[in-house]
PDB file of N, CA and C in Angstrom:
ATOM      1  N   UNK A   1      83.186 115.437 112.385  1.00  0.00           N
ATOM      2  CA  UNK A   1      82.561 114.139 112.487  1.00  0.00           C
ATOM      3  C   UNK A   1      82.325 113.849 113.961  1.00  0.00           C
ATOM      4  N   UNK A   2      81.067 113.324 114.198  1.00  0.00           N
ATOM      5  CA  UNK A   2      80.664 113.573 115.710  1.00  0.00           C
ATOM      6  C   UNK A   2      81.415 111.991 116.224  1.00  0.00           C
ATOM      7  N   UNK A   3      81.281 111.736 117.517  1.00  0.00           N
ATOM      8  CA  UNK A   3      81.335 110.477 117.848  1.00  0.00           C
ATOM      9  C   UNK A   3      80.930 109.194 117.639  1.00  0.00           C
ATOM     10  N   UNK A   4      79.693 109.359 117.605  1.00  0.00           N
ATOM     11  CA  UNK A   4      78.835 108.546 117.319  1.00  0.00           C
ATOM     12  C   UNK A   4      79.209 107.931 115.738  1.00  0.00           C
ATOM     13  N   UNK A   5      79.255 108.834 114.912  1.00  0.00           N
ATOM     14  CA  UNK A   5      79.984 108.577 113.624  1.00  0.00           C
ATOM     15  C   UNK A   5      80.897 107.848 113.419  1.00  0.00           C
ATOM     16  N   UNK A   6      82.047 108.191 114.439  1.00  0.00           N
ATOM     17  CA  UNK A   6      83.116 107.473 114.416  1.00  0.00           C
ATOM     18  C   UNK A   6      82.858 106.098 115.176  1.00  0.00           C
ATOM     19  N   UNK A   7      82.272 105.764 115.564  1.00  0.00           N
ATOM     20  CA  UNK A   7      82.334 104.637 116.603  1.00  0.00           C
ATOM     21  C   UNK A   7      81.339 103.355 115.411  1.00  0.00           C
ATOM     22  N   UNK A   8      80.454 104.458 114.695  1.00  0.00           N
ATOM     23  CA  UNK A   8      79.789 103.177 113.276  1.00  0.00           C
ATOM     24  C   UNK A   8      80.909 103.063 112.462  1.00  0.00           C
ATOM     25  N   UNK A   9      82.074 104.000 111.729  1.00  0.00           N
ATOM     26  CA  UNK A   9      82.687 103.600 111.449  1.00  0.00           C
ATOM     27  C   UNK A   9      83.731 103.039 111.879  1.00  0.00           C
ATOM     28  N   UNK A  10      83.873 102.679 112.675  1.00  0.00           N
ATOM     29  CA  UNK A  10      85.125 101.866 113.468  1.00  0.00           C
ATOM     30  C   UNK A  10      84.502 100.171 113.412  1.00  0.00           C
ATOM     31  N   UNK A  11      82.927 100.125 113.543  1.00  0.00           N
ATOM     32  CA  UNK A  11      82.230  99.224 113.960  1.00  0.00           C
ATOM     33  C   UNK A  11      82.162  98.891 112.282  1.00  0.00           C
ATOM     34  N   UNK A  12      82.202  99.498 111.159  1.00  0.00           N
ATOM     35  CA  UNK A  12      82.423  99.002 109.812  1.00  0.00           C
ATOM     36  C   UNK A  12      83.365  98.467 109.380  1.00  0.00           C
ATOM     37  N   UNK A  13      84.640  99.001 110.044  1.00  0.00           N
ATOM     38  CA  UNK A  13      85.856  98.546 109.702  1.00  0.00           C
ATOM     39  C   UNK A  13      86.151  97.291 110.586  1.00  0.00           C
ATOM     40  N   UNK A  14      85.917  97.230 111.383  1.00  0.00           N
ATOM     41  CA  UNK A  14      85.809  95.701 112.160  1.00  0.00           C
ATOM     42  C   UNK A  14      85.057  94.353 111.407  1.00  0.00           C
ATOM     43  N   UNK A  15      83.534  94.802 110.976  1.00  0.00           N
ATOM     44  CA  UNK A  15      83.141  93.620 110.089  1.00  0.00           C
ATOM     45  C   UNK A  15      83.545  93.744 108.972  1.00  0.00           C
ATOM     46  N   UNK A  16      84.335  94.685 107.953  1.00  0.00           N
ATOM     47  CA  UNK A  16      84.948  94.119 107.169  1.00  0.00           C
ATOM     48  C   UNK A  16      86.593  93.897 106.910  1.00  0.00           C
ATOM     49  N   UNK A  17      87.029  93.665 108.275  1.00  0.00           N
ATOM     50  CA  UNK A  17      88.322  93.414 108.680  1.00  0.00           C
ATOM     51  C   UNK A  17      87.879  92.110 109.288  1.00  0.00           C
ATOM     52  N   UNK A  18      86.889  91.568 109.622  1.00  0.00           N
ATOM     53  CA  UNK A  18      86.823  90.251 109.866  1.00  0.00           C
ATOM     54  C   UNK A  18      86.405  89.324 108.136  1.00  0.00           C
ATOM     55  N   UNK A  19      85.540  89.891 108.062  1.00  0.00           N
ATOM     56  CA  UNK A  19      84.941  89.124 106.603  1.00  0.00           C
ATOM     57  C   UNK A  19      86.814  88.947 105.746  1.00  0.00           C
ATOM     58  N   UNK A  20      87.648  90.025 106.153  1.00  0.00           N
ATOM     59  CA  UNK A  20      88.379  89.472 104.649  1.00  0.00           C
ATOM     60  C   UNK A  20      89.987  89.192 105.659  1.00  0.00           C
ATOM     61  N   UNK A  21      89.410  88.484 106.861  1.00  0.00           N
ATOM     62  CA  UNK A  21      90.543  87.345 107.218  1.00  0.00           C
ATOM     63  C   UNK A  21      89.974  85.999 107.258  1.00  0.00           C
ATOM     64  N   UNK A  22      88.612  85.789 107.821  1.00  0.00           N
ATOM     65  CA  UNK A  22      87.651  84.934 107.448  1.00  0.00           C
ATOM     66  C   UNK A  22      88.194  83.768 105.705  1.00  0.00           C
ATOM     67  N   UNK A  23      88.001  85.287 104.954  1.00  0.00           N
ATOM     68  CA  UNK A  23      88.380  84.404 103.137  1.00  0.00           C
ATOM     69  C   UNK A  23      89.353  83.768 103.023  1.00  0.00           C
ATOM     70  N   UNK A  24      90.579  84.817 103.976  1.00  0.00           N
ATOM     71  CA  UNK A  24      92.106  84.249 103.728  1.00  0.00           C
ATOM     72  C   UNK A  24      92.308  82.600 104.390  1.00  0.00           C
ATOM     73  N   UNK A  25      92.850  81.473 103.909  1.00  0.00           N
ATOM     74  CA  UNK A  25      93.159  79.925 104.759  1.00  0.00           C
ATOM     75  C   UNK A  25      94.894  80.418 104.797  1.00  0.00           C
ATOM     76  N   UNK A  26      94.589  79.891 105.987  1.00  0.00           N
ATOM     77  CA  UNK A  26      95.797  79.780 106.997  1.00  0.00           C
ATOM     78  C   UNK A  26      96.810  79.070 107.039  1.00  0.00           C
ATOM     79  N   UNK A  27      96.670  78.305 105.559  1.00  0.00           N
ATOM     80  CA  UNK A  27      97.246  77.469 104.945  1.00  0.00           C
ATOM     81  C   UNK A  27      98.105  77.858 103.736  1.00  0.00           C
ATOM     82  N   UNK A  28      97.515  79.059 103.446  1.00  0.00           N
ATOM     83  CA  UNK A  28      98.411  79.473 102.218  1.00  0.00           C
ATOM     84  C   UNK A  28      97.123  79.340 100.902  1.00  0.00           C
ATOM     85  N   UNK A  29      96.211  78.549 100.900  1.00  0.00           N
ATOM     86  CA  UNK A  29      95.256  78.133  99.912  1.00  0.00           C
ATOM     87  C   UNK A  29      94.243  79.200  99.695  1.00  0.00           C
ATOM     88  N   UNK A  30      94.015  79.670 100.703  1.00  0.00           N
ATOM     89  CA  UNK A  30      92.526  80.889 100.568  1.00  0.00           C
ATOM     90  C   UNK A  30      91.970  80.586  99.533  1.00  0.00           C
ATOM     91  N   UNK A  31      91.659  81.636  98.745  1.00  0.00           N
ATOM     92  CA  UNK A  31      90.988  82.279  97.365  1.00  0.00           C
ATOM     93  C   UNK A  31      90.944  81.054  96.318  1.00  0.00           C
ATOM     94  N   UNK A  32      92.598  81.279  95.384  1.00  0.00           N
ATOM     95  CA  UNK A  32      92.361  80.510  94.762  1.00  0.00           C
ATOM     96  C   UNK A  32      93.060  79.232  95.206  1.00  0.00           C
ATOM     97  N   UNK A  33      92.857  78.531  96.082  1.00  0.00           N
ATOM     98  CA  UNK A  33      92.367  76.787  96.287  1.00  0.00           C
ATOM     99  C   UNK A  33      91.117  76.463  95.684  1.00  0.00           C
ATOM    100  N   UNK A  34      89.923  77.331  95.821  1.00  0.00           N
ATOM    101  CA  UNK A  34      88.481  77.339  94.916  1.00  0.00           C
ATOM    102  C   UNK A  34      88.797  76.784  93.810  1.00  0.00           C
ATOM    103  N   UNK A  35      89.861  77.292  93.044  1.00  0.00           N
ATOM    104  CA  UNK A  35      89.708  77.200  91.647  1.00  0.00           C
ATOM    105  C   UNK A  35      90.629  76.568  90.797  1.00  0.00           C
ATOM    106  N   UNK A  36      91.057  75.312  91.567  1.00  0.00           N
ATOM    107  CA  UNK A  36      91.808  74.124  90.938  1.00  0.00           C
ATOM    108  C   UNK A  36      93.010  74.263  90.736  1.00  0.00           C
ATOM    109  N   UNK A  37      93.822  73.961  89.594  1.00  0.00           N
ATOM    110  CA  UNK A  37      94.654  73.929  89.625  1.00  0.00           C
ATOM    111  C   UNK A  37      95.835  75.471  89.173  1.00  0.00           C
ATOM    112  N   UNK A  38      96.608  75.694  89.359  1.00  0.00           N
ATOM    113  CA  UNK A  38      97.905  76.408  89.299  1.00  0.00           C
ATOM    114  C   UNK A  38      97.679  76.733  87.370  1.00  0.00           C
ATOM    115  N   UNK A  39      97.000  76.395  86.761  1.00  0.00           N
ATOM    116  CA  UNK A  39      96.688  77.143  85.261  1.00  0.00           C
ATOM    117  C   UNK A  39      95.583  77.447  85.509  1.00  0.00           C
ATOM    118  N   UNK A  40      94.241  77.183  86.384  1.00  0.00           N
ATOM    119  CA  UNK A  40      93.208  77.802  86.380  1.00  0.00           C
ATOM    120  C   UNK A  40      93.352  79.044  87.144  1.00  0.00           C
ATOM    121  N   UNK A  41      94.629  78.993  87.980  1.00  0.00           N
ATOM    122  CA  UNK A  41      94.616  80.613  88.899  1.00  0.00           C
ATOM    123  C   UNK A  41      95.349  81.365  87.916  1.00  0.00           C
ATOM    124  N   UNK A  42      96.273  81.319  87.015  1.00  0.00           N
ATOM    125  CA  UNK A  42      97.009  81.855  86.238  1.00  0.00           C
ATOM    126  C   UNK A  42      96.122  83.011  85.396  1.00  0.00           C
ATOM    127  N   UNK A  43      95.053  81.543  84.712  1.00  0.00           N
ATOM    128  CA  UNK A  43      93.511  82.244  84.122  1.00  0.00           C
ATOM    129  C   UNK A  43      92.818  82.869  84.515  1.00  0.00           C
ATOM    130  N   UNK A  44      92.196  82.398  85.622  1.00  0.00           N
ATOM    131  CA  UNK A  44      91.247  83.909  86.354  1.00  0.00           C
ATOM    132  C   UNK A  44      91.757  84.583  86.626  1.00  0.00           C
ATOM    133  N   UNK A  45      92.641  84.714  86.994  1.00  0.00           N
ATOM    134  CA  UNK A  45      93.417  85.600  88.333  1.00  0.00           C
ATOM    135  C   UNK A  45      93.241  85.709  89.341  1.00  0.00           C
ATOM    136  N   UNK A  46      93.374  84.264  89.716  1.00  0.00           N
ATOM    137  CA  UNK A  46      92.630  84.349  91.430  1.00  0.00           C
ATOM    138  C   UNK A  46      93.794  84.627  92.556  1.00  0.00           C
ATOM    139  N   UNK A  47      95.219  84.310  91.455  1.00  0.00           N
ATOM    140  CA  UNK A  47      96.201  84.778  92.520  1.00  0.00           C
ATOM    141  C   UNK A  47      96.786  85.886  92.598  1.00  0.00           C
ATOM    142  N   UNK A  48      96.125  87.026  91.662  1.00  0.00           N
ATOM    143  CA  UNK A  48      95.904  88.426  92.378  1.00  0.00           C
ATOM    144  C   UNK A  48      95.006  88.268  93.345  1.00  0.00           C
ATOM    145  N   UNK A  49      93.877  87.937  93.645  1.00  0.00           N
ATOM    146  CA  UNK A  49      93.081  87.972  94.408  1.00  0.00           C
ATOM    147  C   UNK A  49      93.114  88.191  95.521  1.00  0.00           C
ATOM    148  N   UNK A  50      94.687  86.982  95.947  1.00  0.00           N
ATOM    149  CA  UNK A  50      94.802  86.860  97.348  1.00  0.00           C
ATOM    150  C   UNK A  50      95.944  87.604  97.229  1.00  0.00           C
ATOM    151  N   UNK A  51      96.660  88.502  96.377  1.00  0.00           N
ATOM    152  CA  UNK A  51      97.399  89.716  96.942  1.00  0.00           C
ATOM    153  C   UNK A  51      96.630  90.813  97.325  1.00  0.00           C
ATOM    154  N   UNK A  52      95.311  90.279  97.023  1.00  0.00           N
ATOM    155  CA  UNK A  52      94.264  92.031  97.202  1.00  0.00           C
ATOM    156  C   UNK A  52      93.942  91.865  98.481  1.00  0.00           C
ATOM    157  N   UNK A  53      93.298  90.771  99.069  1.00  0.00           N
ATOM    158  CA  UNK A  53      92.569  90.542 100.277  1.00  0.00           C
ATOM    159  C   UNK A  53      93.870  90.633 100.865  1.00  0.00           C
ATOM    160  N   UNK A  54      95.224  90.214 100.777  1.00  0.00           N
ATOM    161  CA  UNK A  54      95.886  90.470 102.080  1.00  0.00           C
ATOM    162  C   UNK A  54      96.454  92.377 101.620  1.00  0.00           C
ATOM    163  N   UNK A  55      96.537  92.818 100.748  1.00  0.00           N
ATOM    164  CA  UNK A  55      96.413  94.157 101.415  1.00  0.00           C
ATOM    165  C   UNK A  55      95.421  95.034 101.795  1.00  0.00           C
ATOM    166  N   UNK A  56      94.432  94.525 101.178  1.00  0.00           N
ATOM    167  CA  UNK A  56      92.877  95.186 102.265  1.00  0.00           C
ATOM    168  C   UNK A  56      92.650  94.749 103.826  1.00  0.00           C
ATOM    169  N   UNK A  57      93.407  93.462 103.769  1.00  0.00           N
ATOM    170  CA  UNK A  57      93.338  93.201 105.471  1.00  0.00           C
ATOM    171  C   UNK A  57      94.330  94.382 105.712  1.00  0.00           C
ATOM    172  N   UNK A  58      95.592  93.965 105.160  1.00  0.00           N
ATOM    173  CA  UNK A  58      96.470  95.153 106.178  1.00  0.00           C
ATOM    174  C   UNK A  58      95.859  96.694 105.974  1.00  0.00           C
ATOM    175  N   UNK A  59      95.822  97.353 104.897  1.00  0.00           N
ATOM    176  CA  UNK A  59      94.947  98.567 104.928  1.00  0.00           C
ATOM    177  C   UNK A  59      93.946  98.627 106.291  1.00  0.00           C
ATOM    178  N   UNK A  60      92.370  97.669 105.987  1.00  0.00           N
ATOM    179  CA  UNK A  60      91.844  97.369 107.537  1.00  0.00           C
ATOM    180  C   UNK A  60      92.315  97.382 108.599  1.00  0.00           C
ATOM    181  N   UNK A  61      93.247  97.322 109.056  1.00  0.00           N
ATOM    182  CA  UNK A  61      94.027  96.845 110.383  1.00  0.00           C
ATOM    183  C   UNK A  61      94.327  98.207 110.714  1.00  0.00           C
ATOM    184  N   UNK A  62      95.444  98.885 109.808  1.00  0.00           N
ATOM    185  CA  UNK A  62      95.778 100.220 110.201  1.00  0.00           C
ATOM    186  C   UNK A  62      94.322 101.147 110.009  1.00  0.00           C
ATOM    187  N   UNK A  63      93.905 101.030 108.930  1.00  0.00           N
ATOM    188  CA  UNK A  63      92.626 101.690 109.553  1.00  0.00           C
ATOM    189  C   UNK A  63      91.669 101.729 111.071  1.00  0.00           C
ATOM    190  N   UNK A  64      91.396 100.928 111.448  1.00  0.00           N
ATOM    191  CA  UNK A  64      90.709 100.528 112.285  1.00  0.00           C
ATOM    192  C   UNK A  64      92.065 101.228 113.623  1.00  0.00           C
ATOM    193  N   UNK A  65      93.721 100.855 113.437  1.00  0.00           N
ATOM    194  CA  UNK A  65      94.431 101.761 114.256  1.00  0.00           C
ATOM    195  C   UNK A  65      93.942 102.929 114.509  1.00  0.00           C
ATOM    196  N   UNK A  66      93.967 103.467 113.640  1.00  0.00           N
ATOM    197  CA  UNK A  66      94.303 104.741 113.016  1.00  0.00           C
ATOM    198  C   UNK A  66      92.736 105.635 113.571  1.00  0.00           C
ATOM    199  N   UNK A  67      91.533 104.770 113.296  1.00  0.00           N
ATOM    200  CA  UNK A  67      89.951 105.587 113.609  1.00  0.00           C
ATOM    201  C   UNK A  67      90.085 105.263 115.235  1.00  0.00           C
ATOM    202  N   UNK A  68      90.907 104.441 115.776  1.00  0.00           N
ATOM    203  CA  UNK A  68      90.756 104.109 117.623  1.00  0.00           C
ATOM    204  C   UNK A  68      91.499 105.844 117.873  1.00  0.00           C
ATOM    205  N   UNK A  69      92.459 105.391 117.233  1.00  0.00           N
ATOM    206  CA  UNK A  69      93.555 106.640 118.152  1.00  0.00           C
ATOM    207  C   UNK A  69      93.175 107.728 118.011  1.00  0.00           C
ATOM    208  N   UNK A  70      91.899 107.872 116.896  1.00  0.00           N
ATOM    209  CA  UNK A  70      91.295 109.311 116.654  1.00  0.00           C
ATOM    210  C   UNK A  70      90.504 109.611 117.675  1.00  0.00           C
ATOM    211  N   UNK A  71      89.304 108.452 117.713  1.00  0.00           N
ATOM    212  CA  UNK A  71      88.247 108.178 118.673  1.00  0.00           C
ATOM    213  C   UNK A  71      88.842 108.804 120.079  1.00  0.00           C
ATOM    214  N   UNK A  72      89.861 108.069 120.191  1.00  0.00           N
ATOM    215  CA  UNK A  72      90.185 107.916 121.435  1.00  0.00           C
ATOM    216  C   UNK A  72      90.820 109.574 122.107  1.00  0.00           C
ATOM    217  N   UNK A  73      91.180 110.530 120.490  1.00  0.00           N
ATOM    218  CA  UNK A  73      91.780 111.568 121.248  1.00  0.00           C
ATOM    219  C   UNK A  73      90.360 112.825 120.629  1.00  0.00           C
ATOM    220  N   UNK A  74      89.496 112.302 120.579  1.00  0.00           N
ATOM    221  CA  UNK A  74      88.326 113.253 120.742  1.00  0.00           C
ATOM    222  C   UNK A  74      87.535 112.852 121.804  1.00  0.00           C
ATOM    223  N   UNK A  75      87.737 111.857 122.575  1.00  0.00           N
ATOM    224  CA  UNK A  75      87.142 111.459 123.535  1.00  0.00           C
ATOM    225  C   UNK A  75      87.435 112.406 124.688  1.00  0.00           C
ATOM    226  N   UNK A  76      88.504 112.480 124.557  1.00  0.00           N
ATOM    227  CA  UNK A  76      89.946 113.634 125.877  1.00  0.00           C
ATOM    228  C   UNK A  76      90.682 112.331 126.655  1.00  0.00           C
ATOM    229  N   UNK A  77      90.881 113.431 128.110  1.00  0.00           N
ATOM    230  CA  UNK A  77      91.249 113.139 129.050  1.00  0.00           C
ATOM    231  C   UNK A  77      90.155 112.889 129.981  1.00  0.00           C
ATOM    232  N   UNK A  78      89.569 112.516 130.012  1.00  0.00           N
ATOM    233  CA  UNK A  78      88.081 112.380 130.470  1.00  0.00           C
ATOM    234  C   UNK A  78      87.593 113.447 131.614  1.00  0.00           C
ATOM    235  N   UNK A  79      88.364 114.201 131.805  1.00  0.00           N
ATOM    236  CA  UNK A  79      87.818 115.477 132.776  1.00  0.00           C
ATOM    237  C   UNK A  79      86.417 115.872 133.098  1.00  0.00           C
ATOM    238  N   UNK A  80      85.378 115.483 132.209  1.00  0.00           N
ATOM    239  CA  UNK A  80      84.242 115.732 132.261  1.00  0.00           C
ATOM    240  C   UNK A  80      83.393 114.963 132.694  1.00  0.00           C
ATOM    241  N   UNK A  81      83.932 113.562 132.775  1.00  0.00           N
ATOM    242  CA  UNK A  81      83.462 112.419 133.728  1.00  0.00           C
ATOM    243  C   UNK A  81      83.498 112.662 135.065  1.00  0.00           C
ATOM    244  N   UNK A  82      84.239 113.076 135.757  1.00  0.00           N
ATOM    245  CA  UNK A  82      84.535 113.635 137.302  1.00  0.00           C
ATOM    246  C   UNK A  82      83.507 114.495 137.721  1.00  0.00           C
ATOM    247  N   UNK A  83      83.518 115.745 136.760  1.00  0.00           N
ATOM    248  CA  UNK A  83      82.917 116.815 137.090  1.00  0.00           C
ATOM    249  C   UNK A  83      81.335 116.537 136.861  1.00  0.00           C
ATOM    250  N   UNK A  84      80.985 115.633 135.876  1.00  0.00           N
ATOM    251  CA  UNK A  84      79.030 115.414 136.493  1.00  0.00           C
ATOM    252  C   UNK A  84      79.081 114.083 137.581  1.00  0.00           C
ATOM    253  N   UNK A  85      79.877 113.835 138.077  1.00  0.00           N
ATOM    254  CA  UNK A  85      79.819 112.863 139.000  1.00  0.00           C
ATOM    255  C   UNK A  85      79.797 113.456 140.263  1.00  0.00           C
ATOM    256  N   UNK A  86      80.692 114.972 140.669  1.00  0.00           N
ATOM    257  CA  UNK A  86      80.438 115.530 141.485  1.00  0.00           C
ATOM    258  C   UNK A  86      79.091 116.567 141.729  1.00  0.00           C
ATOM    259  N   UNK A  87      78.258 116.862 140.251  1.00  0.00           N
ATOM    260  CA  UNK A  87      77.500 117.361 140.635  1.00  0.00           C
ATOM    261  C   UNK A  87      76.010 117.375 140.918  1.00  0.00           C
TER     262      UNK A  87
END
């Protein structure tokens, strides 16, 4: 996987590591606050919902770790920056 590759997917995992902290309220309410009361979340299941979005955030998070530290060790030691600078 070339660089460039990695750097769109890093840049994927960022907007959808923002979109699904964005959903989450900071309040505890997120998801299902939408959907009334404590028997209407029971019914949909909106309070799986917000066990999903908070482990796709955390999944996201270490992902997005995880594609830097790759990025970052196919990048190098930058040795090759020096050497067209000297020539």
């Amino acid at each position: 996987m070339g660089l460039t590759a990695m750097v769109i997917l890093i840049a994927l995992v960022c907007v959808l590591l923002m979109a699904a902290v964005l959903i989450q309220n900071p309040k505890g309410g997120g998801v299902d606050s939408t959907f009334g009361g404590q028997s209407a979340n029971q019914m949909l299941g909106a309070a799986r919902s917000t066990d999903f979005i908070e482990k796709l955030t955390w999944g996201l998070a270490i992902a997005l770790f995880v594609l830097c530290i790759i990025t970052s060790l196919m990048v190098g030691s930058g040795t090759e920056g020096p050497e067209l600078l000297t020539q």
